[in-house]
Protein backbone atom coordinates (compact mmCIF):
# COMPACT_ATOMS: atom_id res chain seq x y z
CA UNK A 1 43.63 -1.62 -1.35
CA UNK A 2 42.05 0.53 1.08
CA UNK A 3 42.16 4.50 0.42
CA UNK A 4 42.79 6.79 3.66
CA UNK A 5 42.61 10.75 3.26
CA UNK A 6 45.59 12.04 2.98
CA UNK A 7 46.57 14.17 6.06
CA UNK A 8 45.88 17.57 4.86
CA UNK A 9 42.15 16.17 3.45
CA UNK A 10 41.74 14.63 6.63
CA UNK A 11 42.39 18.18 8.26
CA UNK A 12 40.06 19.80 5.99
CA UNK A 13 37.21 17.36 6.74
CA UNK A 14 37.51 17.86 10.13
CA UNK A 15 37.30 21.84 9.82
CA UNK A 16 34.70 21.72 7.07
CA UNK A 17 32.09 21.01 10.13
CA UNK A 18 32.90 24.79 11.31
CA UNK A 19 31.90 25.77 8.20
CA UNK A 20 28.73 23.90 8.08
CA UNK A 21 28.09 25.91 11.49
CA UNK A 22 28.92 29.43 9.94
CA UNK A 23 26.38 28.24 6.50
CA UNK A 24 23.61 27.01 9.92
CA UNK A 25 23.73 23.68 7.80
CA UNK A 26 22.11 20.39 8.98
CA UNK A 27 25.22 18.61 7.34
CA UNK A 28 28.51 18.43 5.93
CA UNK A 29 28.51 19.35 2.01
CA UNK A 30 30.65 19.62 -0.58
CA UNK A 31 31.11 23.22 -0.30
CA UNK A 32 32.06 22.93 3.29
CA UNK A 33 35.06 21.10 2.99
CA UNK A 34 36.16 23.34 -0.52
CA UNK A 35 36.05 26.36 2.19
CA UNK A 36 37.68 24.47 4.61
CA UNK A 37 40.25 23.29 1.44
CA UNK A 38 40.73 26.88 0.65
CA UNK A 39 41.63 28.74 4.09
CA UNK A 40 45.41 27.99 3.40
CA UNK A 41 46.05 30.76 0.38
CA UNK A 42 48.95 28.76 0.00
CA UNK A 43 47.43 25.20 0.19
CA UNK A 44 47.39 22.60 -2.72
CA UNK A 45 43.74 23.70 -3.63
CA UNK A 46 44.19 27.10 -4.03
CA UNK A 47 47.46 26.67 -5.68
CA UNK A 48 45.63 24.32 -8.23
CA UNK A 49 42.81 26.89 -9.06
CA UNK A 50 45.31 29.64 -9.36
CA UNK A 51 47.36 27.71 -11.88
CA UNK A 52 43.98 27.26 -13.61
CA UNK A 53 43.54 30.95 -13.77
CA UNK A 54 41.17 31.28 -10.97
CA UNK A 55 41.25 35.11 -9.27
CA UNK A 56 42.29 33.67 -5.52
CA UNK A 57 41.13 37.02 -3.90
CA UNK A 58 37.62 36.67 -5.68
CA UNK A 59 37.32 33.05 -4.64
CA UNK A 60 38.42 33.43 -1.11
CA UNK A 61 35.36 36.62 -1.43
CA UNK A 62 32.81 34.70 -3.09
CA UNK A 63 33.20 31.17 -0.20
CA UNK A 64 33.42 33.67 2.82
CA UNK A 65 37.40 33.47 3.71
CA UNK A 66 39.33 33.87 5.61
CA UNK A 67 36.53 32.99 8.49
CA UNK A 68 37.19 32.33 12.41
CA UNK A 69 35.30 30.43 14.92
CA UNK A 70 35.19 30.74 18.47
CA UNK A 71 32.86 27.60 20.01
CA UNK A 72 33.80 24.49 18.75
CA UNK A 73 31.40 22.64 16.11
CA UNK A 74 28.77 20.50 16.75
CA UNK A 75 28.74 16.90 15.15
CA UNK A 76 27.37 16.91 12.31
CA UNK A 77 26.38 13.48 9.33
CA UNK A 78 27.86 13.99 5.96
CA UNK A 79 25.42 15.16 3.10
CA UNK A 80 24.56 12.25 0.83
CA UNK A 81 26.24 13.89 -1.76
CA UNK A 82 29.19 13.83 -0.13
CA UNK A 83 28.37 10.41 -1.04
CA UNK A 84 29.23 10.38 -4.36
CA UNK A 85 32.49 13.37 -4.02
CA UNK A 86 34.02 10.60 -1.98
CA UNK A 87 33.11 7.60 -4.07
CA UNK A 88 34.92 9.45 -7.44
CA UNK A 89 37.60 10.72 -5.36
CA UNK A 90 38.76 7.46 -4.27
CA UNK A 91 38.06 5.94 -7.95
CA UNK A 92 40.43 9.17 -9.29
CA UNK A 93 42.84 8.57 -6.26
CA UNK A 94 42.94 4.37 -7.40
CA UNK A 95 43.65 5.53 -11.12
CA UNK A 96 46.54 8.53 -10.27
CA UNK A 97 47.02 8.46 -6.75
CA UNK A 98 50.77 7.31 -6.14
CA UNK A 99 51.12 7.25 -2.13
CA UNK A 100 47.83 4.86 -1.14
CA UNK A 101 45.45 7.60 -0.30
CA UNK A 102 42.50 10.17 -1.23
CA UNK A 103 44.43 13.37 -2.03
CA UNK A 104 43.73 17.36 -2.19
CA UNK A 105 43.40 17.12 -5.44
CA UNK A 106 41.21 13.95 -6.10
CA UNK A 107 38.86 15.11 -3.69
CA UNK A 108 38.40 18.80 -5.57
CA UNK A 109 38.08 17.64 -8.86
CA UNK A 110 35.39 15.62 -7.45
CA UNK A 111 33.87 18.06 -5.85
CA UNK A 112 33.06 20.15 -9.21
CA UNK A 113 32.52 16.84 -11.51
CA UNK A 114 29.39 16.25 -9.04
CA UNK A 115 28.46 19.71 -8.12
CA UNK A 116 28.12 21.51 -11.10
CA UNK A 117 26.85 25.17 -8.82
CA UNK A 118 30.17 25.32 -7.35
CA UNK A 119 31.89 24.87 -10.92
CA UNK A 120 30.04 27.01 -12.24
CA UNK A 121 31.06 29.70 -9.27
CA UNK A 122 34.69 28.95 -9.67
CA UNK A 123 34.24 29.57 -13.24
CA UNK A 124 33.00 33.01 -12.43
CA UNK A 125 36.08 33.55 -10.94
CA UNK A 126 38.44 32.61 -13.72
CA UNK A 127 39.03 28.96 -13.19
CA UNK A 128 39.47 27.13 -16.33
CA UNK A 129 37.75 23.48 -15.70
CA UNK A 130 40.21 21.98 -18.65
CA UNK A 131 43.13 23.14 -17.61
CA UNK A 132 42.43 22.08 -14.04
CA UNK A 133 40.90 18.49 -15.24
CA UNK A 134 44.89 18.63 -16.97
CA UNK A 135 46.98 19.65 -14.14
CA UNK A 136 45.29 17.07 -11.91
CA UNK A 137 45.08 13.84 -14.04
CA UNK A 138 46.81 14.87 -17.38
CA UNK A 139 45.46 14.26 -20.99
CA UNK A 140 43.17 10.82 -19.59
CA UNK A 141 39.76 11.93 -19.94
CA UNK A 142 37.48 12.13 -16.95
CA UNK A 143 35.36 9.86 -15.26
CA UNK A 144 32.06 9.58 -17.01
CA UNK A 145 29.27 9.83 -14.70
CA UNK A 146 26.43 8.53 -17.05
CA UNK A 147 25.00 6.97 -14.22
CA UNK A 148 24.82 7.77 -9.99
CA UNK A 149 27.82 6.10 -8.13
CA UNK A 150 27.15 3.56 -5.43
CA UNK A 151 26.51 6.05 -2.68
CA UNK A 152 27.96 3.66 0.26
CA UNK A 153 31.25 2.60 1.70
CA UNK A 154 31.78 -1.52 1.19
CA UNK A 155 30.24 -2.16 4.88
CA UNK A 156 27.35 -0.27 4.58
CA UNK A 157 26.36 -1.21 0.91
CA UNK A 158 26.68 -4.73 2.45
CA UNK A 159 24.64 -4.14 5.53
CA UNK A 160 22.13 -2.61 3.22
CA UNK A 161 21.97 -5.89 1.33
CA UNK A 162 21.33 -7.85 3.84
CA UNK A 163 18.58 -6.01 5.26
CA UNK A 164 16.80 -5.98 1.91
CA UNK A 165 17.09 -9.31 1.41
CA UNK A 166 15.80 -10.21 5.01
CA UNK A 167 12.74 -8.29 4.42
CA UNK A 168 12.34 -9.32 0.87
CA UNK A 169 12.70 -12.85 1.57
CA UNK A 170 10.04 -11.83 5.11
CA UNK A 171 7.34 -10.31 2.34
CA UNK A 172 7.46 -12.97 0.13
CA UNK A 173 6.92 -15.80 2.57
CA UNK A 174 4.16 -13.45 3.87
CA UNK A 175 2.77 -12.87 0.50
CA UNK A 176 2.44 -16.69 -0.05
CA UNK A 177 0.74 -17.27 3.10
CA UNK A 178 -2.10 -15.03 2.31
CA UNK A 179 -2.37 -16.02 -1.19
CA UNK A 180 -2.75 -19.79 -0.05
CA UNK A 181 -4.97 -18.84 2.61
CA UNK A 182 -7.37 -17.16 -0.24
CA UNK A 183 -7.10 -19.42 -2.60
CA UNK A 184 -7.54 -22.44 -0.37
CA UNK A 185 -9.64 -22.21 2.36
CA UNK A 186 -11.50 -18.95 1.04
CA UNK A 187 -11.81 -20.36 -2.30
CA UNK A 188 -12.15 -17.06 -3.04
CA UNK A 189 -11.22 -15.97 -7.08
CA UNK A 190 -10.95 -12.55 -6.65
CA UNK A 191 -8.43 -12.31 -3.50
CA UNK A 192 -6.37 -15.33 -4.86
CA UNK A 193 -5.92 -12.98 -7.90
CA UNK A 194 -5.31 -10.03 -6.20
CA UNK A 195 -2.76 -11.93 -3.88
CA UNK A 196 -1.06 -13.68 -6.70
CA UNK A 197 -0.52 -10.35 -8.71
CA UNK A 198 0.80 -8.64 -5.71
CA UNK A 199 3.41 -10.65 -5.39
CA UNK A 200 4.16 -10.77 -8.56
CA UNK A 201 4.28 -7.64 -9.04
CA UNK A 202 6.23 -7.54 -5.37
CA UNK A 203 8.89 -9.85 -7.33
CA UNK A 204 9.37 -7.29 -10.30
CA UNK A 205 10.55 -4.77 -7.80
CA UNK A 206 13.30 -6.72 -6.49
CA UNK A 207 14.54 -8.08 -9.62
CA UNK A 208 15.69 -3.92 -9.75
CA UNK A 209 18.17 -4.68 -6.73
CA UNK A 210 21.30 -6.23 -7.65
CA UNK A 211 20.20 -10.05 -6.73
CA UNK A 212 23.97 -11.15 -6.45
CA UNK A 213 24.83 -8.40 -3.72
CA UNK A 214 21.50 -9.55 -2.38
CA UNK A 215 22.60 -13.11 -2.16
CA UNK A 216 26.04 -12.46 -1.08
CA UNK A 217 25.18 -10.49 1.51
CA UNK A 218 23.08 -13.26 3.13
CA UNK A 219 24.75 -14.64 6.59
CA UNK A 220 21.96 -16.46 7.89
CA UNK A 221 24.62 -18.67 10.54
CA UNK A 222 25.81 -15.29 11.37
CA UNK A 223 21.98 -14.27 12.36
CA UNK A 224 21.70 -13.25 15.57
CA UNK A 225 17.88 -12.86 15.34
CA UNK A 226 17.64 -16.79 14.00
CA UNK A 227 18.11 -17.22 17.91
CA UNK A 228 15.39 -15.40 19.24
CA UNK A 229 11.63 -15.57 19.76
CA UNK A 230 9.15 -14.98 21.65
CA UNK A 231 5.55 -17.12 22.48
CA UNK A 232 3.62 -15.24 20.25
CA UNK A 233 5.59 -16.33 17.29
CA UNK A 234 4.31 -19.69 18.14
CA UNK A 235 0.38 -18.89 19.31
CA UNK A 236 -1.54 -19.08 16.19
CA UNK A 237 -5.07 -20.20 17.39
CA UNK A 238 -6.76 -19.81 14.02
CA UNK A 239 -6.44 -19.45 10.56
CA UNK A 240 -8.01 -16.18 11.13
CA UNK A 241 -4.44 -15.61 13.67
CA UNK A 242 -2.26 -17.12 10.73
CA UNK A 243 -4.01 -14.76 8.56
CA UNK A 244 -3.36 -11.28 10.41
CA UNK A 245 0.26 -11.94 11.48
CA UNK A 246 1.11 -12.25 7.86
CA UNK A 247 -0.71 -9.68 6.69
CA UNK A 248 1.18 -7.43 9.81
CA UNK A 249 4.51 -8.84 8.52
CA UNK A 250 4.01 -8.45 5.01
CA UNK A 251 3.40 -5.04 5.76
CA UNK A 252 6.52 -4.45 8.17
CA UNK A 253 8.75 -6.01 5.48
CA UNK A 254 7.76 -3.63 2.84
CA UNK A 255 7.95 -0.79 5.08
CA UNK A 256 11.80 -1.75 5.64
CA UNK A 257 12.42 -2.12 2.48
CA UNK A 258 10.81 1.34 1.30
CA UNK A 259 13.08 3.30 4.23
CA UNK A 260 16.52 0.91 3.53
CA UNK A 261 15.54 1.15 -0.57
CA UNK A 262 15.87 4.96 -0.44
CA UNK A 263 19.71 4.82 0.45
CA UNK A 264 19.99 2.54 -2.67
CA UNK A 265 16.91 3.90 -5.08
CA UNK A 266 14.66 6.26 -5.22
CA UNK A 267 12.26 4.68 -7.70
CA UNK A 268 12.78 1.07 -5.43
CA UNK A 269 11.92 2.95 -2.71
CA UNK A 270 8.66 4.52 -4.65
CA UNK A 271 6.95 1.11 -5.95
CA UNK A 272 7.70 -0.38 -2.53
CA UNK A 273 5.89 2.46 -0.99
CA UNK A 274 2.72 1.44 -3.64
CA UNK A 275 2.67 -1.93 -2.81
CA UNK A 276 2.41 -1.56 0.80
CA UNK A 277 -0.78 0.27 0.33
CA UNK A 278 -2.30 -2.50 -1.52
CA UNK A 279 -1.10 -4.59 1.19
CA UNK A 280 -3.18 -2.95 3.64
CA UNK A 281 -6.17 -2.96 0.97
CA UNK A 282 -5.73 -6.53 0.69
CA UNK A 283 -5.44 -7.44 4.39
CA UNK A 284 -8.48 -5.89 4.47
CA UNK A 285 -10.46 -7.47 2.08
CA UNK A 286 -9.23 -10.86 3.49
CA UNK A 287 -9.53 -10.45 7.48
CA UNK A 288 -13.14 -8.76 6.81
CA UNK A 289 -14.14 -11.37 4.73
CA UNK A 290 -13.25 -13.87 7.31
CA UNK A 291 -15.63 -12.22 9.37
CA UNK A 292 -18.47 -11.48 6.94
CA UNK A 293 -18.50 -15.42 5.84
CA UNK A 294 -19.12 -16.25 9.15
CA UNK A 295 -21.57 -14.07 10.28
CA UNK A 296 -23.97 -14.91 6.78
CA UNK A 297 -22.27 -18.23 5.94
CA UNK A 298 -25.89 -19.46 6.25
CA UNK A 299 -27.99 -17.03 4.83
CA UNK A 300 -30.06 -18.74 1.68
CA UNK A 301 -33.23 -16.15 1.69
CA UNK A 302 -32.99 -12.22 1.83
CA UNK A 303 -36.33 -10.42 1.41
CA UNK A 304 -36.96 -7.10 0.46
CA UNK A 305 -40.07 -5.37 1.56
CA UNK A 306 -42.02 -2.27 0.60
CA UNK A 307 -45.10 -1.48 2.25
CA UNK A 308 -47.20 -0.43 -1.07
CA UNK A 309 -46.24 -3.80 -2.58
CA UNK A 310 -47.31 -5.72 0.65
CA UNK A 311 -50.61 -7.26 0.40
CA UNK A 312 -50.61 -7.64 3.90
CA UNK A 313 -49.17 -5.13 6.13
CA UNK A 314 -45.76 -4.67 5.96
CA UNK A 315 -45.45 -5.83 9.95
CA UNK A 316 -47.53 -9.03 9.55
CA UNK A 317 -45.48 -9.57 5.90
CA UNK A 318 -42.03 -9.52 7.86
CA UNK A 319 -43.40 -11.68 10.38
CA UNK A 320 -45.08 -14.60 8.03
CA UNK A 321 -41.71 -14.12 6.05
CA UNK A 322 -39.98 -14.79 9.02
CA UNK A 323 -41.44 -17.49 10.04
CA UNK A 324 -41.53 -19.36 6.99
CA UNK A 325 -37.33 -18.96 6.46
CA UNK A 326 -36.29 -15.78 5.50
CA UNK A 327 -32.85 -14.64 7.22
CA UNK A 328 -32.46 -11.21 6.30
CA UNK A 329 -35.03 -8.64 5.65
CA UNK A 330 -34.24 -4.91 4.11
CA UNK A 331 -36.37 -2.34 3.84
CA UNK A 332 -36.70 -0.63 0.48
CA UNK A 333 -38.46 2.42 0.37
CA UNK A 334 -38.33 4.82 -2.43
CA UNK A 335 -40.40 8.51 -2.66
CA UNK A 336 -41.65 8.63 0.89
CA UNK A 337 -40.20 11.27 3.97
CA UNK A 338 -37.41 10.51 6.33
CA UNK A 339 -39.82 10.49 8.94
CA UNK A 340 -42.34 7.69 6.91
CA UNK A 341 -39.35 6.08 6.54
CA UNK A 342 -37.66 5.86 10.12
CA UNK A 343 -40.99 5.05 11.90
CA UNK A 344 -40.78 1.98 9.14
CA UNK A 345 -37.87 1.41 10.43
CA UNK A 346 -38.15 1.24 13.27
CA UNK A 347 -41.71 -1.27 12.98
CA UNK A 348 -39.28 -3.69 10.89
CA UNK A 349 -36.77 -3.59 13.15
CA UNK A 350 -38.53 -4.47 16.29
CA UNK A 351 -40.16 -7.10 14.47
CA UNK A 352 -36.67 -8.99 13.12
CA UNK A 353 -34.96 -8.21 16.52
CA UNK A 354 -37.96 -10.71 17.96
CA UNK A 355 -37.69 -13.18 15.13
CA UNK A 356 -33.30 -12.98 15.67
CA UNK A 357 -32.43 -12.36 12.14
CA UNK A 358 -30.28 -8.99 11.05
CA UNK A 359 -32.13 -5.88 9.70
CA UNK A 360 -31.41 -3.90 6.74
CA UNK A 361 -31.84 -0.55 5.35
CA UNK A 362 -31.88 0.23 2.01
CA UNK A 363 -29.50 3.31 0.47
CA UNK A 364 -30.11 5.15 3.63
CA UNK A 365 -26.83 4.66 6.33
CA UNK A 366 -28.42 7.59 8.64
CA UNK A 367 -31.65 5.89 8.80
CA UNK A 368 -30.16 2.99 9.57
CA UNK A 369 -28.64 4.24 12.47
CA UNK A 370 -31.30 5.91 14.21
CA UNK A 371 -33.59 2.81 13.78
CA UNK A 372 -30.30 0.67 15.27
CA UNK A 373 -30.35 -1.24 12.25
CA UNK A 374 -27.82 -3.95 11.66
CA UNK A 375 -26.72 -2.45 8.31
CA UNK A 376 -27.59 -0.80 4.65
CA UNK A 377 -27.25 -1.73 1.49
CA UNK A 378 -25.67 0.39 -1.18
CA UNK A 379 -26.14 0.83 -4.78
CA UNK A 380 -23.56 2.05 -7.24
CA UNK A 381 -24.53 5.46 -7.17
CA UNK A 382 -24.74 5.32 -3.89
CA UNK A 383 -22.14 6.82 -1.23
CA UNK A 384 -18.86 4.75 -0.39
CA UNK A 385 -18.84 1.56 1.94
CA UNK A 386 -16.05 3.58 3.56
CA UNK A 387 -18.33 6.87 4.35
CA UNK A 388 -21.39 4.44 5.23
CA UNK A 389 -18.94 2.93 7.79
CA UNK A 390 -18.03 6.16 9.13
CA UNK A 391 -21.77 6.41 10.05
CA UNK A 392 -22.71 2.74 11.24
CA UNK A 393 -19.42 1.74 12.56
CA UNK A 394 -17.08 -1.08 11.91
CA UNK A 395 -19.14 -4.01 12.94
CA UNK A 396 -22.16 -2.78 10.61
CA UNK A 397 -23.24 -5.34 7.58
CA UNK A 398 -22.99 -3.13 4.56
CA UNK A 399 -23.79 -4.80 1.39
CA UNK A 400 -23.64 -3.70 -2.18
CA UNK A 401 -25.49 -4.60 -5.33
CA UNK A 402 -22.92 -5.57 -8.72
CA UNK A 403 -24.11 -5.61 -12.06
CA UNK A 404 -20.50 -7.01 -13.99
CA UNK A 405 -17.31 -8.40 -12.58
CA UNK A 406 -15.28 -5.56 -12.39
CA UNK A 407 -17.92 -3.93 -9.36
CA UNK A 408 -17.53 -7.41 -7.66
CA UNK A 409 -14.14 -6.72 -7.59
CA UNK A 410 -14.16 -3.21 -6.35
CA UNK A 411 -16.41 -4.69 -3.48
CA UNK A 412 -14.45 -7.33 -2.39
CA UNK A 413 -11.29 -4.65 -2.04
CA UNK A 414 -13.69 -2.23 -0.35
CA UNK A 415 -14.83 -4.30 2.45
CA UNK A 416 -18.24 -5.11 1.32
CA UNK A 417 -20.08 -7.95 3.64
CA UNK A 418 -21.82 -8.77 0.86
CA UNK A 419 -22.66 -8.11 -2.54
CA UNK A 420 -26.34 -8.80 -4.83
CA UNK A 421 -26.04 -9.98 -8.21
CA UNK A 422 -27.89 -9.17 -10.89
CA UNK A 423 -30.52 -7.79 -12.16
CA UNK A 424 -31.38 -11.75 -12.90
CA UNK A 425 -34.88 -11.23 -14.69
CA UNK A 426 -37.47 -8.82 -15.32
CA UNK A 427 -38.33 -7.27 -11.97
CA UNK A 428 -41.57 -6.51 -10.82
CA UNK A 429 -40.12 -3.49 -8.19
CA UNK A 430 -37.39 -2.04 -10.03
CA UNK A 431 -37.25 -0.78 -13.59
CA UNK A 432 -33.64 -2.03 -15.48
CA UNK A 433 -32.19 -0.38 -18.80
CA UNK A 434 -30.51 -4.26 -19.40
CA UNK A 435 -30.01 -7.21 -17.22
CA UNK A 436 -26.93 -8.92 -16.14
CA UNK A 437 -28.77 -12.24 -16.37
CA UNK A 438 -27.52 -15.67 -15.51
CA UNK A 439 -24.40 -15.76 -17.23
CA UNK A 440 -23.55 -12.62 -14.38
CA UNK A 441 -24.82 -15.76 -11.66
CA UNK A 442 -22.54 -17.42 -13.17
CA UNK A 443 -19.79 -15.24 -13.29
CA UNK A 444 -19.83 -13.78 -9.70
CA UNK A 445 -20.28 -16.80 -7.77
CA UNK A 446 -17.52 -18.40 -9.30
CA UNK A 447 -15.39 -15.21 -8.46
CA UNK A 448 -15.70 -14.81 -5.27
CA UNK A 449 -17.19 -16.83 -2.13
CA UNK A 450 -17.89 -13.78 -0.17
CA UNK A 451 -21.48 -13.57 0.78
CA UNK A 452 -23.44 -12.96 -2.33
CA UNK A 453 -27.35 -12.95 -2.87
CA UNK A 454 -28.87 -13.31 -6.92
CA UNK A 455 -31.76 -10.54 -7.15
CA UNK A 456 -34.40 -9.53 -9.64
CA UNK A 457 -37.59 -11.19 -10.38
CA UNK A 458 -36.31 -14.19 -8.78
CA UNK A 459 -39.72 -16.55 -7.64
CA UNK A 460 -40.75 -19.63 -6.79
CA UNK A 461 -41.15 -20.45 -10.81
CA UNK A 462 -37.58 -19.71 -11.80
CA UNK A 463 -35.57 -20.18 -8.84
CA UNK A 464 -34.49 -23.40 -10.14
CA UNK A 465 -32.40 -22.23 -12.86
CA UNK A 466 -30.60 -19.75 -10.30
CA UNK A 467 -29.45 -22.52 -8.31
CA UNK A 468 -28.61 -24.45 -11.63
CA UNK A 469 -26.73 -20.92 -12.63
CA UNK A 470 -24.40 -21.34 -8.92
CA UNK A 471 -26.19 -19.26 -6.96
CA UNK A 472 -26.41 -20.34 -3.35
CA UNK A 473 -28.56 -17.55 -1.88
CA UNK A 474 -31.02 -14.88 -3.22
CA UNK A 475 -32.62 -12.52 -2.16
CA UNK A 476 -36.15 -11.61 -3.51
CA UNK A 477 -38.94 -8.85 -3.02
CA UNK A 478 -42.21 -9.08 -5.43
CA UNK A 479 -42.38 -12.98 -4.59
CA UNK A 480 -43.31 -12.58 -0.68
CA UNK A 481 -44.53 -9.10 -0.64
CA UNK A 482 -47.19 -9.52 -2.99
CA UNK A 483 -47.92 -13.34 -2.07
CA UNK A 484 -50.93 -14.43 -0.41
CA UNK A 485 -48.98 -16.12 1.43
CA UNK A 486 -45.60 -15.16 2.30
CA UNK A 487 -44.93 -17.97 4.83
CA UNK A 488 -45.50 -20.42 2.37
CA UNK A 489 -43.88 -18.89 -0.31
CA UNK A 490 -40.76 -18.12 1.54
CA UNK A 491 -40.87 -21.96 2.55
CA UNK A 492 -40.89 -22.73 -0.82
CA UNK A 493 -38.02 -20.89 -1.82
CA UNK A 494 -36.15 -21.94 1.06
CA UNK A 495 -36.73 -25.49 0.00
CA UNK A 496 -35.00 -24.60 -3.10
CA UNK A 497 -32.04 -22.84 -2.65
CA UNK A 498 -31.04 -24.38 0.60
CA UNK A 499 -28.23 -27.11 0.15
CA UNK A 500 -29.68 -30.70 -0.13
């Protein structure tokens, strides 16, 4: 059975929005309709908080009556805890309500069973809260309130439902869809995981909502969106396209159910709110990598130089690299001044903008820029990929060096292009407290397919057991710089790790 106010409650909702005016109140509260309640001294509240022993004149003091109003009141939403007064009302009015509607009296005891301030004020004034609880539903004990009432009316709770479940159903398909993309056509270990635990953890969060109400509220004949579309829905010219509309709808779906999931839960609401930020992290990590495979999908041989450790100079060493298969070259230069170091630069990079292969700068993003190199390459204690961005740009190759899993990881999230692995062996140019070794090989090219180079003291000698270890590129320094031959020795290794 439906509950209507009862003629005088519907009267003092009506004035209660005058009230709201006086208190310059953004909605309708509780205490706005108790004034409004309360301007008849004879009226059924007052009557009810004189009988339980309530000073009148005090009370009528303490809530600002009697009160007039000249303009009329704007229109104004209910407060949400007007929410739950009205939701205990009508329970008190279904238990001892005898004429099929909310009453005076329902509707004040529920006011001061949910708003313990005004209690407490009516208190001050005399009222006995027993005697009162008596008067209006005898000796049955009150309505425990152990836990938040449904805030909304039938309709709305239902509408609610229905637009959770929408979305939920929207960021799950979504959620698959990336997860297969990663795990099939990437191949990629570390996104598969990340996708895979996102939606499982995606899952947990719903299983909070009330999954019947979810399901009942479903009306997908009903649907008036099932019937409309537009072309794009249908233009997917890539698996790169498939890729970033789901990652955009994943992300729409969780932010409708973070704005529709505070009406029902706060804490919903909250871990929805989480999730969507790893959505963005992963969409990231996915459509970046898309990009970053293709641009070094066939990159086998990065070289390092340094000019000390050149036997030849460090020009004709780039070029004789070059020429005998190397695909990326960094410069690493350690001890010398920024302006050593950019006129370097700048030799190197004129010399692999003429051989057509992409120039990197070691630790040093500024550098980089000013010699209009293609990218740098970071080391852990170096500054983020995100702040070496902000200095090269979007479209710059940043690569990072790994030493365990859990940095290959961070790197994948973080948008590296690349990563190195190792230390492999003993290097000749850098100085290692311990060394990853090949079981690290191992490791990180079976996590992720993103572009990934093995490094240290990799030559033409032991290269063997790097590719035997699942490494499909390396990059190298001591083996071409201090070569006799760098042309032939970078043939060599080319020979070796290139795919046969």
């Amino acid at each position: 059975m439906k509950l209507e106010y009862s003629p005088a409650l519907q009267s003092a909702h009506d004035r209660a929005r005058y009230f709201a005016q006086r208190d310059a109140a953004d909605a309708v509260t509780p205490r706005n309709v108790l004034c409004a309640m309360l301007e008849e001294v004879e009226g059924k509240a007052s009557t009810l908080l004189v009988h339980a022993g309530a000073d009148l004149q005090v009370v009528r003091e303490r809530f600002g009556l009697p009160a007039s109003f000249d303009a009329a009141p704007p229109e104004l939403e209910m407060h949400h805890s007007m929410r739950s007064v009205l939701a205990l009302a009508r329970e008190l009015a279904s238990i001892h309500g005898d004429e099929g509607s909310i009453a005076t009296d329902h509707f004040l005891l529920a006011i001061l069973e949910v708003d313990e301030s005004i209690r407490d004020e009516l208190a001050a004034c005399g009222m006995d809260y027993g005697r009162l609880q008596k008067t209006i539903v005898g000796d049955t004990p009150p309505l425990a309130m152990d836990e938040p009432l449904l805030l909304q009316e039938p309709t709305e709770e239902l509408n609610i439902a229905r637009i959770l479940d929408a979305n939920a159903n929207r960021a799950r398909e979504a959620l698959r869809v990336l997860e297969d993309f990663a795990r099939f056509t990437l191949a990629d270990a570390v996104l598969s995981a990340c996708a895979k635990q996102l939606r499982h953890d995606f899952a947990d969060a719903i299983r909070s909502l009330s999954a019947p109400l979810l399901l009942a509220s479903r009306d997908t004949l009903g649907d008036v969106g099932t019937a409309i579309s537009t072309a794009a829905e249908w233009s997917r010219p890539s698996l790169a396209a498939v890729v970033q509309a789901n990652a955009k709808r994943l992300q729409e779906s969780l932010r409708s159910l973070e704005e529709y999931g505070k009406v029902v839960s706060v804490e919903f609401a909250q871990r929805v709110e989480k999730l969507r930020y790893q959505a963005y992290t992963l969409e990231r990590a996915i459509v970046q990598g898309i990009a970053s495979r293709d641009r070094l999908s066939d990159a086998r041989l990065y070289v390092l130089v340094t000019d000390t450790l050149c036997r030849a100079s460090l020009v004709g060493t780039v070029k004789e690299a070059a020429l005998g298969g190397a695909q990326i070259v960094q410069l690493r230069e350690k001890g010398i001044d920024d302006r050593s170091l950019l006129e370097r630069a700048r030799l190197v990079r004129e010399v692999t903008r003429s051989a057509g292969i992409p120039f990197i700068v070691n630790d040093r993003p500024d550098i980089a820029r000013l010699a209009q190199a293609d990218g740098v390459h970071l080391g852990q204690d170096d500054m983020p990929i995100h702040d070496a961005r902000r200095i090269l740009g979007p479209d710059a190759i940043i690569g990072v060096s790994t030493h365990n899993l859990d940095q290959v990881r961070k790197a994948v999230l973080e948008g590296a292009n690349y990563i190195g692995v190792g230390p492999t062996f003993p290097s000749k140019t850098k100085e290692f407290e311990g060394f990853a070794g090949l079981d690290f090989v191992r490791q990180a090219f079976a996590a992720t397919t993103l572009p990934a180079f093995a490094i240290g003291g990799i030559n033409v000698d032991n290269v063997a057991e790097v590719v035997a270890a699942g490494a499909r590129a390396i990059a190298v320094s001591h083996a071409i710089c201090a070569s006799e031959d760098p042309r032939r020795n970078a043939r060599r290794l080319r020979q070796a790790i290139d795919p046969h």
